[in-house]
PDB file of N, CA and C in Angstrom:
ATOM      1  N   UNK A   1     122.947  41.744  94.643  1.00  0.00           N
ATOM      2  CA  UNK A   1     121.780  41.965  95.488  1.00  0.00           C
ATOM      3  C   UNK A   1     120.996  40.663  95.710  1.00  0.00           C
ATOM      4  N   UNK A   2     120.926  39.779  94.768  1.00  0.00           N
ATOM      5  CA  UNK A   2     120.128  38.515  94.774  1.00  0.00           C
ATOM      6  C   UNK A   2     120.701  37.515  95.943  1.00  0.00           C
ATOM      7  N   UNK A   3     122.183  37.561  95.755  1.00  0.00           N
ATOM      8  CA  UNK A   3     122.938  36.580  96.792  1.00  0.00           C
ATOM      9  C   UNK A   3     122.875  37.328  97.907  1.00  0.00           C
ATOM     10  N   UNK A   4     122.520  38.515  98.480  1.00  0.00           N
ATOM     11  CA  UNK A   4     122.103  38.846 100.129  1.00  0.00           C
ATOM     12  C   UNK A   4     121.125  38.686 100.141  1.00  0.00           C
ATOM     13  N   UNK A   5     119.843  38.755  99.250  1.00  0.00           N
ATOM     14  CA  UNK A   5     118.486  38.267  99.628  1.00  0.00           C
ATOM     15  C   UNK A   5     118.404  36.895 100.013  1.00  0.00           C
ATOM     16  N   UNK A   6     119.255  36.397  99.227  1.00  0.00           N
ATOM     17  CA  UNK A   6     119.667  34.610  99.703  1.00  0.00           C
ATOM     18  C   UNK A   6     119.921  34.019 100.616  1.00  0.00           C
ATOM     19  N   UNK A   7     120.905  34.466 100.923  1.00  0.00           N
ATOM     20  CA  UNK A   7     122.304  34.676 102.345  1.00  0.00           C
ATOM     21  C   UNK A   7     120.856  35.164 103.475  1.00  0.00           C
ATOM     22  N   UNK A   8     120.313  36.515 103.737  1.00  0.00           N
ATOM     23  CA  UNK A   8     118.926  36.265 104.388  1.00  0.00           C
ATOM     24  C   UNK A   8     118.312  35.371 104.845  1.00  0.00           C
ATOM     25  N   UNK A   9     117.818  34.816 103.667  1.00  0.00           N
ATOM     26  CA  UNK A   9     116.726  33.680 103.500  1.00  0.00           C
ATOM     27  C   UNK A   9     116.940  32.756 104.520  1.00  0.00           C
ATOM     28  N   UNK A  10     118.492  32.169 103.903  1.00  0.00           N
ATOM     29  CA  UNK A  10     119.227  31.134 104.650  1.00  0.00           C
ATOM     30  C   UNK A  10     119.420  31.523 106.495  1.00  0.00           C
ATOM     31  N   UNK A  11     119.861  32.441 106.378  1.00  0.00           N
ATOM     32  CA  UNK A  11     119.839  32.946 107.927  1.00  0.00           C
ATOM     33  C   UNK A  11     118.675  32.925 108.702  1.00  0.00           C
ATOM     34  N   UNK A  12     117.499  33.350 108.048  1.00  0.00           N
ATOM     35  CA  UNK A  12     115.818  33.208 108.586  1.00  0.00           C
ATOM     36  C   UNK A  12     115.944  32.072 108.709  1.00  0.00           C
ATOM     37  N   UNK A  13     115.735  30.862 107.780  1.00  0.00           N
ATOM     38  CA  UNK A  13     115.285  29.595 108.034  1.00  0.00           C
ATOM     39  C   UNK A  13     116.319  28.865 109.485  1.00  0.00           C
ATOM     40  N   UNK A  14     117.524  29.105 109.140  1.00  0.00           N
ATOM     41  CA  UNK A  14     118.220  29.056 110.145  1.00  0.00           C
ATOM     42  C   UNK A  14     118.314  29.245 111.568  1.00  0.00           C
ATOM     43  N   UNK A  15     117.765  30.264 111.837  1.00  0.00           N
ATOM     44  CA  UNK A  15     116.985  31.021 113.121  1.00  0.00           C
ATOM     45  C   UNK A  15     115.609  30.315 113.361  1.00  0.00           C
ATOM     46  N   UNK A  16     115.238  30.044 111.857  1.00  0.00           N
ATOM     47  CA  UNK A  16     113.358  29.241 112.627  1.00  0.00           C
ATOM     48  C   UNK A  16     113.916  27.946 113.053  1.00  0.00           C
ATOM     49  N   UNK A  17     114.708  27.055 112.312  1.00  0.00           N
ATOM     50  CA  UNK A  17     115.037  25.726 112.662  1.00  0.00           C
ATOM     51  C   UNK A  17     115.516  25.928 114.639  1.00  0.00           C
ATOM     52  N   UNK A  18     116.376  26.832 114.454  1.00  0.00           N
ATOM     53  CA  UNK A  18     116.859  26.519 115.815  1.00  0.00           C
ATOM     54  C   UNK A  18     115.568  27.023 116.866  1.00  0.00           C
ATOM     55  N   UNK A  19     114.545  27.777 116.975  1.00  0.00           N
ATOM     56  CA  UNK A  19     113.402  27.879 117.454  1.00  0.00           C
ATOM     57  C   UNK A  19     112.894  26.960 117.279  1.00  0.00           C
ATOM     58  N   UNK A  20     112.118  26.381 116.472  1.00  0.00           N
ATOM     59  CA  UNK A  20     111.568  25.261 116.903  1.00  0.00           C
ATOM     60  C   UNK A  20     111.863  23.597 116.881  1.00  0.00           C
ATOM     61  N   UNK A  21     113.218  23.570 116.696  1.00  0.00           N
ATOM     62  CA  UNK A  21     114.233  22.403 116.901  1.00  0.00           C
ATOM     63  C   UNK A  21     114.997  22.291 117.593  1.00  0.00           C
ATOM     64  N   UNK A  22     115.601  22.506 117.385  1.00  0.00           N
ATOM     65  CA  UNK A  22     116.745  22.158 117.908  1.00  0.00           C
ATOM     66  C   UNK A  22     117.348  22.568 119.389  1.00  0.00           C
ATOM     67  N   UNK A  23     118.201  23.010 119.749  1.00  0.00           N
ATOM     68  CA  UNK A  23     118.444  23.066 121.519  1.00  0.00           C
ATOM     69  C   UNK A  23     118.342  24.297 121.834  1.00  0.00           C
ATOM     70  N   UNK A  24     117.437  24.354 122.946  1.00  0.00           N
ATOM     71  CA  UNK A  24     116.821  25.873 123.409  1.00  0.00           C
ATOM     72  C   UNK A  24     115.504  26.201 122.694  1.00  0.00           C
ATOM     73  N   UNK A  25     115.096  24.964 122.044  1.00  0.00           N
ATOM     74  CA  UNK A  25     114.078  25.741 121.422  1.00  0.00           C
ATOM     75  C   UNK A  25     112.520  25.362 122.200  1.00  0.00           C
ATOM     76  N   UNK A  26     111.299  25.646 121.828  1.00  0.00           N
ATOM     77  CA  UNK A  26     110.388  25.777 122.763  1.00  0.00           C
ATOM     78  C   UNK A  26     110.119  24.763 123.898  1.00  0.00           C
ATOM     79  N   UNK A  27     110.397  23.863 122.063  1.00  0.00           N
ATOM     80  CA  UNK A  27     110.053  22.247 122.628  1.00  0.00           C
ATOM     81  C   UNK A  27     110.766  21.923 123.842  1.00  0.00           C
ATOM     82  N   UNK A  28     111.945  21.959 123.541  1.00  0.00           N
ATOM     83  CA  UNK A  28     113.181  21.794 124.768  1.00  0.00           C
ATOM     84  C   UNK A  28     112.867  22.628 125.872  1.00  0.00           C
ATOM     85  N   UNK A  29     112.587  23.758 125.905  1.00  0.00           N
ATOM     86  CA  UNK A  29     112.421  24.298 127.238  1.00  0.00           C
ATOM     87  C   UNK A  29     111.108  23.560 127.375  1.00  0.00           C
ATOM     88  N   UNK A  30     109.912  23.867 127.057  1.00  0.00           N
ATOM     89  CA  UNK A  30     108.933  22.791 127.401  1.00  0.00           C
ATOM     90  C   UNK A  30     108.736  21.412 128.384  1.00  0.00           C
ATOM     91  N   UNK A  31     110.414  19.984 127.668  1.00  0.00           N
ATOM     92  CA  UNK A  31     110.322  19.373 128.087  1.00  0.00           C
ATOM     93  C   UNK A  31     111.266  19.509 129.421  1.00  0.00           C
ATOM     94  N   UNK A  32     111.721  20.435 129.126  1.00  0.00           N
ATOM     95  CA  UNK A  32     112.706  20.826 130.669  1.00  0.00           C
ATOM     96  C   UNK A  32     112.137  21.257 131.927  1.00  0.00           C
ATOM     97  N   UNK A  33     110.904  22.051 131.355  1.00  0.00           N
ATOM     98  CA  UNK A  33     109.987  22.473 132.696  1.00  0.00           C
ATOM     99  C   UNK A  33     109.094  21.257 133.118  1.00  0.00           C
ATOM    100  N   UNK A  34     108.723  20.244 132.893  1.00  0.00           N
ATOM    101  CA  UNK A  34     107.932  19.201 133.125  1.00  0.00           C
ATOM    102  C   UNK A  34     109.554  18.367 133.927  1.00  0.00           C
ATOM    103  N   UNK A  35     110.010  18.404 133.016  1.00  0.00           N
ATOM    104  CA  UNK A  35     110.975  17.510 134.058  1.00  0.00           C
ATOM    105  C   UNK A  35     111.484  18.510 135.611  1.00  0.00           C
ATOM    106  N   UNK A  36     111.299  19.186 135.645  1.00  0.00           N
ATOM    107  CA  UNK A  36     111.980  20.763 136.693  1.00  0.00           C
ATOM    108  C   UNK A  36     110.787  19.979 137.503  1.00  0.00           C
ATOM    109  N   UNK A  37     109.406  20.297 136.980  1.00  0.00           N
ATOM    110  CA  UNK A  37     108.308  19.814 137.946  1.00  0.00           C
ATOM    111  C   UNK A  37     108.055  18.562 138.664  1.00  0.00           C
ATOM    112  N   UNK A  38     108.363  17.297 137.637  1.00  0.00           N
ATOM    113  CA  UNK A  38     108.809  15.668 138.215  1.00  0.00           C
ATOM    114  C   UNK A  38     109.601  15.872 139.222  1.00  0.00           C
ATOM    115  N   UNK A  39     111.030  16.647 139.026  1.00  0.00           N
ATOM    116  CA  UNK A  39     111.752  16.579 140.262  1.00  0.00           C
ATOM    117  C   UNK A  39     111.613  17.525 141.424  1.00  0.00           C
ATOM    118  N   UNK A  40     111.226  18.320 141.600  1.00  0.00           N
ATOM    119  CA  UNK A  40     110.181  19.050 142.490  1.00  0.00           C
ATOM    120  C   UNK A  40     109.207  18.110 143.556  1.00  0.00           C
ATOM    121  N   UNK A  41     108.565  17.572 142.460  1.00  0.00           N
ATOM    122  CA  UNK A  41     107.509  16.551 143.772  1.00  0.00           C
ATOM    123  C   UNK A  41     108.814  14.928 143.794  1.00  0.00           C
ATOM    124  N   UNK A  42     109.256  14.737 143.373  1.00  0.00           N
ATOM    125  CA  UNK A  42     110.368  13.886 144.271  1.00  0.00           C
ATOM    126  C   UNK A  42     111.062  14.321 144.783  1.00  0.00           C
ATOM    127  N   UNK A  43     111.242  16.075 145.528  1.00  0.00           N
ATOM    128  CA  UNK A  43     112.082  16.408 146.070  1.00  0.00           C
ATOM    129  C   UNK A  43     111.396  16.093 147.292  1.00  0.00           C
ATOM    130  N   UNK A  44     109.792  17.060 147.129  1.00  0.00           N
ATOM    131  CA  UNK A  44     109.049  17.380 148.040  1.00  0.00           C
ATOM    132  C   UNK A  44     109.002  15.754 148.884  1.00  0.00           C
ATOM    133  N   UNK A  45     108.467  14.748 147.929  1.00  0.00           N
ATOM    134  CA  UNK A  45     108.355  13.521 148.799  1.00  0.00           C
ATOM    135  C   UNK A  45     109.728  12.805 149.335  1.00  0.00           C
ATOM    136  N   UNK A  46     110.708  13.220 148.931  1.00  0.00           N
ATOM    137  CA  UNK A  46     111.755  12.778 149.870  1.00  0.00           C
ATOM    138  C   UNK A  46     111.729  13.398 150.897  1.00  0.00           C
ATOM    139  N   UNK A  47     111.580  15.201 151.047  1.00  0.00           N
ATOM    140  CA  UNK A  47     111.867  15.720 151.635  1.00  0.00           C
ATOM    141  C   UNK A  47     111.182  15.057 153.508  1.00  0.00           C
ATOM    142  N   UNK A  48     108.945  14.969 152.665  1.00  0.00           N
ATOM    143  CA  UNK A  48     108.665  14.310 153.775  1.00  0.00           C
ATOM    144  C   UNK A  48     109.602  13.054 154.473  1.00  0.00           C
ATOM    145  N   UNK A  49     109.767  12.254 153.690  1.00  0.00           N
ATOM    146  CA  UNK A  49     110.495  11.074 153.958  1.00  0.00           C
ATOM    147  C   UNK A  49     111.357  11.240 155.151  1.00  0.00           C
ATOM    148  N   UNK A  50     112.242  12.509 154.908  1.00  0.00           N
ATOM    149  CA  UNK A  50     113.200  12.455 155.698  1.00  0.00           C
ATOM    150  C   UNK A  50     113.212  12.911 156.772  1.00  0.00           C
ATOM    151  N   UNK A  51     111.382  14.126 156.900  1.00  0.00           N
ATOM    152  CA  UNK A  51     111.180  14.539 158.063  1.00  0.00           C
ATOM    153  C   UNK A  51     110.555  13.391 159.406  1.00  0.00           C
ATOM    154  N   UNK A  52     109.866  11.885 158.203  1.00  0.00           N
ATOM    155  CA  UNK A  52     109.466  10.967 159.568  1.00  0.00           C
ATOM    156  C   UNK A  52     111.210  10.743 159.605  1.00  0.00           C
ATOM    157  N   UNK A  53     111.990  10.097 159.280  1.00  0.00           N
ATOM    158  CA  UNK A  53     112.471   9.595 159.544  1.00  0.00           C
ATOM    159  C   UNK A  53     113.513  10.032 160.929  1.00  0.00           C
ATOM    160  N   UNK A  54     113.542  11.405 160.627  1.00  0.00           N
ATOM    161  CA  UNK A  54     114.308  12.182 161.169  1.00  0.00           C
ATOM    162  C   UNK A  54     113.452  12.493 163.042  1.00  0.00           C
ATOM    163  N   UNK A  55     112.029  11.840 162.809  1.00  0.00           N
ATOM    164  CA  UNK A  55     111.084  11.963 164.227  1.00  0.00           C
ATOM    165  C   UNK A  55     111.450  10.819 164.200  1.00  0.00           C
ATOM    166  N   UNK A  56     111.701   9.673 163.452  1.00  0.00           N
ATOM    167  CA  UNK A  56     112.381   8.368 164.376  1.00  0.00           C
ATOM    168  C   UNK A  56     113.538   8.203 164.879  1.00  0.00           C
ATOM    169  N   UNK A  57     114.174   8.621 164.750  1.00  0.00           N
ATOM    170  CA  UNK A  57     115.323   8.788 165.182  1.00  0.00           C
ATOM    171  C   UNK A  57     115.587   9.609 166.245  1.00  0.00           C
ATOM    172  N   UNK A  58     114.886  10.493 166.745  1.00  0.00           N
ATOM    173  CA  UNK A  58     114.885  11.977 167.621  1.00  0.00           C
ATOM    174  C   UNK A  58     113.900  10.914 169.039  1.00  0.00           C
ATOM    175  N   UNK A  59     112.984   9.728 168.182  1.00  0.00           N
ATOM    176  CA  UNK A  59     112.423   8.863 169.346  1.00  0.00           C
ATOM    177  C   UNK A  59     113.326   7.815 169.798  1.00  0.00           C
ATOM    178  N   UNK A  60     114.197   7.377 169.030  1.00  0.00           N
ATOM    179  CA  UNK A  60     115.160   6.161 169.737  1.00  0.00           C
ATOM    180  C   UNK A  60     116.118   6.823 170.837  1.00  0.00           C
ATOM    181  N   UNK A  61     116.990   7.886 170.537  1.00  0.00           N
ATOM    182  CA  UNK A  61     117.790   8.580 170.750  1.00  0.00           C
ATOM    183  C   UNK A  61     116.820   8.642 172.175  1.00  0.00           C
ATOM    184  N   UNK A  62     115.697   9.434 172.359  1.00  0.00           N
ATOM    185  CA  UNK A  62     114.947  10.053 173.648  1.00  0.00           C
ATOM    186  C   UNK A  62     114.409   9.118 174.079  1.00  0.00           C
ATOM    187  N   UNK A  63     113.835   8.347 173.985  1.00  0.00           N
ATOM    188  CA  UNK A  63     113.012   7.093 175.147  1.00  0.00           C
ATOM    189  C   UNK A  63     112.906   5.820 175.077  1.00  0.00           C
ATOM    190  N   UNK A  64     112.945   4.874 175.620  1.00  0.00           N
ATOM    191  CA  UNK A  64     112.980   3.696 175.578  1.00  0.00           C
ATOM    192  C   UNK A  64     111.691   2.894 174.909  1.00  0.00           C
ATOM    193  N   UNK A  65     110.435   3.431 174.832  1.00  0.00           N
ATOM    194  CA  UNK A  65     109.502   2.868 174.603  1.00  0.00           C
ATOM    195  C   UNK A  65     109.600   2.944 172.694  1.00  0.00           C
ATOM    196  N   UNK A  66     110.188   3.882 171.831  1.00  0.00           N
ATOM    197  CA  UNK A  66     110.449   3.412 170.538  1.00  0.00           C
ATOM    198  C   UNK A  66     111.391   2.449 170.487  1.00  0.00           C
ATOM    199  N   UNK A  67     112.513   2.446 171.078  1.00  0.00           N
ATOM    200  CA  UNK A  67     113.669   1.360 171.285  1.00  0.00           C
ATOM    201  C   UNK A  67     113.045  -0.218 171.429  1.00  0.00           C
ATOM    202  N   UNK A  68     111.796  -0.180 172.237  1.00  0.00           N
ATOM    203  CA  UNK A  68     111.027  -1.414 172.442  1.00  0.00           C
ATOM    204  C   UNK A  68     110.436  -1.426 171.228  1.00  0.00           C
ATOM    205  N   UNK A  69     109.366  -0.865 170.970  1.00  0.00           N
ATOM    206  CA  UNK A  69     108.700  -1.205 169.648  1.00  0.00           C
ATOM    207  C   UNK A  69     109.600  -1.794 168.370  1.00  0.00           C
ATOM    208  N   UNK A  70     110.710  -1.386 168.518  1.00  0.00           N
ATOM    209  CA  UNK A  70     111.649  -1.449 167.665  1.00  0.00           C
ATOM    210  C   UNK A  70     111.609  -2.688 167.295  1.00  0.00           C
ATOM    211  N   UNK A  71     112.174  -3.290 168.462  1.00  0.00           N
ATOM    212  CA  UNK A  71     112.840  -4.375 168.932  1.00  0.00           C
ATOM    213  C   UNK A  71     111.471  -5.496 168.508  1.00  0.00           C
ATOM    214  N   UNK A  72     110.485  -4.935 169.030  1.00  0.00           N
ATOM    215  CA  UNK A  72     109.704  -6.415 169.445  1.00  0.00           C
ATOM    216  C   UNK A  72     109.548  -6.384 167.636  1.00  0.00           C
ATOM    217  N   UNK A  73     108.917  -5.157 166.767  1.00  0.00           N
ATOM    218  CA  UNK A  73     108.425  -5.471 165.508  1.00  0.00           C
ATOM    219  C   UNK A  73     109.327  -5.961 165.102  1.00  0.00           C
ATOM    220  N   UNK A  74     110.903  -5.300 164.697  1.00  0.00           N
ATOM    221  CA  UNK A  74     111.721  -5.774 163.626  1.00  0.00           C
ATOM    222  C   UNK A  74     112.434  -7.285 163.920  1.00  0.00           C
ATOM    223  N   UNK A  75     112.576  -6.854 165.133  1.00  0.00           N
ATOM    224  CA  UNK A  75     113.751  -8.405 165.762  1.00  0.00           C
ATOM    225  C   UNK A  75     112.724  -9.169 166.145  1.00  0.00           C
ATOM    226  N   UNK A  76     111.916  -9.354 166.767  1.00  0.00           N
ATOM    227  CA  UNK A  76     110.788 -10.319 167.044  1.00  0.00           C
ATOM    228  C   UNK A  76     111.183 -10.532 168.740  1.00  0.00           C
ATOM    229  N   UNK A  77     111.972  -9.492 169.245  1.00  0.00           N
ATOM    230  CA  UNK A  77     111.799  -9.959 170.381  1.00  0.00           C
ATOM    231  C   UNK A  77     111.243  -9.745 171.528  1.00  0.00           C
ATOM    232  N   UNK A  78     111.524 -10.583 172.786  1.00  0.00           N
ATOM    233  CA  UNK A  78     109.870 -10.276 173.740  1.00  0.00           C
ATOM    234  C   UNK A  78     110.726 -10.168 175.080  1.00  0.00           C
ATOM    235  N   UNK A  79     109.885  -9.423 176.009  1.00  0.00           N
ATOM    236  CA  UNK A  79     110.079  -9.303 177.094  1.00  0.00           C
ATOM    237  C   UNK A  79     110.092 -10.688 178.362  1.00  0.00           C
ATOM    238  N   UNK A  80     111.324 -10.864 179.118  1.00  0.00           N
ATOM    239  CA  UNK A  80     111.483 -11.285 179.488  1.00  0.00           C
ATOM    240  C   UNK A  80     109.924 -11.914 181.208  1.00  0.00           C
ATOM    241  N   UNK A  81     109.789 -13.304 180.982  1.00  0.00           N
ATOM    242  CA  UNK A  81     108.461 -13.422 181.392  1.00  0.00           C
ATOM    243  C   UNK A  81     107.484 -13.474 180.394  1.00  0.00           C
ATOM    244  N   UNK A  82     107.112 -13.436 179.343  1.00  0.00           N
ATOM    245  CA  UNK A  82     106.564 -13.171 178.494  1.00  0.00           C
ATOM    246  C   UNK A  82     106.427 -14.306 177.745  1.00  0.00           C
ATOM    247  N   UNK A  83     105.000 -14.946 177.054  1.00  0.00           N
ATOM    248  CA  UNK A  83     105.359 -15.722 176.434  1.00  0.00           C
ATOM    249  C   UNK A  83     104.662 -15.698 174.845  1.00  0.00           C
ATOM    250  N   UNK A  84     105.563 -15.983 174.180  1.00  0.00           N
ATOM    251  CA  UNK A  84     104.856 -15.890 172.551  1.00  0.00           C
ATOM    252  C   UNK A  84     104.936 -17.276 172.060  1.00  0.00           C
ATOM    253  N   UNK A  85     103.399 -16.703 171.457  1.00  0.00           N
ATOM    254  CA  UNK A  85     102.598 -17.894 170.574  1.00  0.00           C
ATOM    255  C   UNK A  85     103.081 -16.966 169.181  1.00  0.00           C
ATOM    256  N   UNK A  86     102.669 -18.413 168.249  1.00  0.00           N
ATOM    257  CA  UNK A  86     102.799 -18.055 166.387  1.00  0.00           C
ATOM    258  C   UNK A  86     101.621 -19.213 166.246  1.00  0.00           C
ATOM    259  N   UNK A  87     100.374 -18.640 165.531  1.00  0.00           N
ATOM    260  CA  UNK A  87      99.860 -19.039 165.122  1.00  0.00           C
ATOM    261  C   UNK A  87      99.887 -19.070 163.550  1.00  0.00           C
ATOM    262  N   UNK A  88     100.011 -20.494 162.837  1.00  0.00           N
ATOM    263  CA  UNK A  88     100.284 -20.909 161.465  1.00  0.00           C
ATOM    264  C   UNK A  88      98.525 -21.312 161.211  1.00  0.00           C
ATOM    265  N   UNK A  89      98.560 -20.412 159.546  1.00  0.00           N
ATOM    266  CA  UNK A  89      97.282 -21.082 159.155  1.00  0.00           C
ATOM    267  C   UNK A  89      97.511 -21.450 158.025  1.00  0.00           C
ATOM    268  N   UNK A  90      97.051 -23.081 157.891  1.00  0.00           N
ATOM    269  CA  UNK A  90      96.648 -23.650 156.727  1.00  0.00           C
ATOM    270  C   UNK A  90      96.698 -23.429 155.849  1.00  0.00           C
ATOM    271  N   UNK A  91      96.983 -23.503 154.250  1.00  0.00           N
ATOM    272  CA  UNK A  91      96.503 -23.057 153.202  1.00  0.00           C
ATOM    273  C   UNK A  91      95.484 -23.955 152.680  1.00  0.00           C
ATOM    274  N   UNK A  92      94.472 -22.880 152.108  1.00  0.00           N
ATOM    275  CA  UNK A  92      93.709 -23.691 151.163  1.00  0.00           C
ATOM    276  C   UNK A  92      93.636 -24.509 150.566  1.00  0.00           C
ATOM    277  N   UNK A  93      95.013 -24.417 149.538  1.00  0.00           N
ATOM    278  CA  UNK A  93      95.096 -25.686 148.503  1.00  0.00           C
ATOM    279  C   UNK A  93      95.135 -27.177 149.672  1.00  0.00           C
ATOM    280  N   UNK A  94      96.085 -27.278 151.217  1.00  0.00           N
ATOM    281  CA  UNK A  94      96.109 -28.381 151.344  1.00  0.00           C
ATOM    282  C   UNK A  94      94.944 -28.771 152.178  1.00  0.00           C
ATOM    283  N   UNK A  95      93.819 -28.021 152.274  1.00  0.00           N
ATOM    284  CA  UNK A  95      92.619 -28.861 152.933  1.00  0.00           C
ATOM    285  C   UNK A  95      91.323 -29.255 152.023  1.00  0.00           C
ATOM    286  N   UNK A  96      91.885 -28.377 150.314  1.00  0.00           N
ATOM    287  CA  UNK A  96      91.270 -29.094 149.308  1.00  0.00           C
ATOM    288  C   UNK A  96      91.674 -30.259 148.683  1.00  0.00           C
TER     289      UNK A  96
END
């Protein structure tokens, strides 16, 4: 009778360890739902991401005037007739 009260014992503690240790246990689900939630709002902010991106693209494809903007911001280039200045300023250190 003493060695099943034992055998018990051992089985209880056994059952508490894995509750509050080890895998599946609170802690672990705990840190699993915080991470569930991190990736949630990096879903959400990709998701925006992909909705501009997806209106830029729906503007190149349809009209010429994003195709220009395009052009003049990324490539630097200009309309023909047109003339561009670059104004350079100084740095500090060399007029001290």
């Amino acid at each position: 009778m003493k060695w099943l009260i034992g055998v018990l014992i051992l089985l209880l503690v056994g059952l508490q360890y894995r509750l509050w240790v080890g895998e599946g246990s609170l802690a672990h689900n705990l840190k699993l739902q915080q991470e569930i939630r991190k990736q949630e709002e990096e879903n959400q902010r990709l998701m925006e991401r992909n909705k501009l991106l997806e209106a830029e693209v729906a503007a190149l494809k349809n009209g010429y005037d994003a195709i220009e903007e395009k052009a003049r911001n990324d490539l630097g280039m200009i309309k023909e007739g047109e003339t561009w200045y670059m104004i350079v300023e100084e740095d500090n250190a060399k007029n001290e």
